[in-house]
C-alpha atoms as a PDB file:
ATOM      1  CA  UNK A   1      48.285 112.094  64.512  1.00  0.00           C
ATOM      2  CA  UNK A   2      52.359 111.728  65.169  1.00  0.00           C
ATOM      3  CA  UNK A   3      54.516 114.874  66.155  1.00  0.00           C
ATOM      4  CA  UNK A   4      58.134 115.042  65.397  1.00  0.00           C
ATOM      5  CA  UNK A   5      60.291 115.446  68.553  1.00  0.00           C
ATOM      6  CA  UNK A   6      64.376 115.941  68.496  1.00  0.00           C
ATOM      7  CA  UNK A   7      64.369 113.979  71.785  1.00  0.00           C
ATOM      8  CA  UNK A   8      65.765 110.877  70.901  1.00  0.00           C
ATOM      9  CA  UNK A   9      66.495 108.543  73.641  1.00  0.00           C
ATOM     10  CA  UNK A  10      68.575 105.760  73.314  1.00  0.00           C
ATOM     11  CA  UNK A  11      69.542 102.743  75.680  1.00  0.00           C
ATOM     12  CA  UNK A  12      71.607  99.791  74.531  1.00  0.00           C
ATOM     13  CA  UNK A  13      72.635  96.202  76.111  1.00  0.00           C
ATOM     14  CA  UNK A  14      76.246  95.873  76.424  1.00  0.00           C
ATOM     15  CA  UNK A  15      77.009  92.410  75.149  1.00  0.00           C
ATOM     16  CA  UNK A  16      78.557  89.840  77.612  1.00  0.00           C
ATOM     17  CA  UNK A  17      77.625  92.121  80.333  1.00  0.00           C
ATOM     18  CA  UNK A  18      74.733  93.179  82.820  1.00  0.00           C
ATOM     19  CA  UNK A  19      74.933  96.812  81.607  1.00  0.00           C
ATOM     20  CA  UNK A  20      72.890  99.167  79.556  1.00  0.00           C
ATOM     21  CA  UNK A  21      74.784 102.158  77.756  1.00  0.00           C
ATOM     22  CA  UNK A  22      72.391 105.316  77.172  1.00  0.00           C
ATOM     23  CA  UNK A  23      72.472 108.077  74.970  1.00  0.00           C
ATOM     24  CA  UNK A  24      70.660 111.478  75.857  1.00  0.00           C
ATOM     25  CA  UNK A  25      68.916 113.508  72.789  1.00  0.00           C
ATOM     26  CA  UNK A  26      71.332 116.491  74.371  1.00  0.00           C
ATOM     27  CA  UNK A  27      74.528 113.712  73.497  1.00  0.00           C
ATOM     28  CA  UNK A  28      75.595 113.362  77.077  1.00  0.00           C
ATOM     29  CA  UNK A  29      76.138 108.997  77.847  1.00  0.00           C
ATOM     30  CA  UNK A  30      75.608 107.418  81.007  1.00  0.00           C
ATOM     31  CA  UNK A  31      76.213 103.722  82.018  1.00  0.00           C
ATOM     32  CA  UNK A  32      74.044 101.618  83.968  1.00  0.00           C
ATOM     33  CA  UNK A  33      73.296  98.232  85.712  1.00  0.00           C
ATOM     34  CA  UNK A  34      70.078  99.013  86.492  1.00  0.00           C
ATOM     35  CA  UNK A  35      67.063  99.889  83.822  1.00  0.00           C
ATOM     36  CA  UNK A  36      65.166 101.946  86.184  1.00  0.00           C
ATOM     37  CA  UNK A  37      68.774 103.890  87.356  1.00  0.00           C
ATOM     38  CA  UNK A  38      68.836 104.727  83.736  1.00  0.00           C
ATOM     39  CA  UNK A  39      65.386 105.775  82.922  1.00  0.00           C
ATOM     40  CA  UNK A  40      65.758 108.502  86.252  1.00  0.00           C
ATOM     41  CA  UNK A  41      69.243 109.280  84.513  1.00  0.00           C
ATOM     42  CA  UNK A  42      67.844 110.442  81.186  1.00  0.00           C
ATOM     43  CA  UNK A  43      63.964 112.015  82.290  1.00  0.00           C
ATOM     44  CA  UNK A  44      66.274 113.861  84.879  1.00  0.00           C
ATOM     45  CA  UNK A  45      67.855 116.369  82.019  1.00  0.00           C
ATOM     46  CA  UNK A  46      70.008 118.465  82.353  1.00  0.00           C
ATOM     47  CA  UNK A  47      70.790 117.165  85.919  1.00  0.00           C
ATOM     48  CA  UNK A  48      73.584 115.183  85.913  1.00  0.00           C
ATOM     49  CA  UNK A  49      74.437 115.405  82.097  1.00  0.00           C
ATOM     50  CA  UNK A  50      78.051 115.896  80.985  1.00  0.00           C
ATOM     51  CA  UNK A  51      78.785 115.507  77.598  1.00  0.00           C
ATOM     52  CA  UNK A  52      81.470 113.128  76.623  1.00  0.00           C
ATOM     53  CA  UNK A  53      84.258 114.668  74.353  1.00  0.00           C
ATOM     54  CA  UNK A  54      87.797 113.563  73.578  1.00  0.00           C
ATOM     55  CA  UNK A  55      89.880 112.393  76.683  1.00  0.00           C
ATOM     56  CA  UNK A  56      86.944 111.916  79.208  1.00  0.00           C
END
């Protein structure tokens, strides 16, 4: 049985570089060198979460 969920997580590989760029389900972004840094970034909603808008 699958359940829908509007928590979308999403973590891509900058290319040319050690860093992963995330994206929350809430549409806040965080960049990281270090997966596990990351993974505590997202499961840590809301802490830390800013949304990125025009100008930041």
């Amino acid at each position: 049985m699958t359940t829908a969920t509007s928590e979308i997580y999403r973590i891509d590989w900058v290319p040319g570089t050690d860093l992963l760029h995330g994206t929350c389900h809430c549409g806040a972004e965080h960049t990281a060198d270090d997966p596990v840094a990351m993974w505590e970034w997202m499961l840590a909603h809301p802490d830390g979460h800013r949304l990125r808008g025009p100008g930041r």
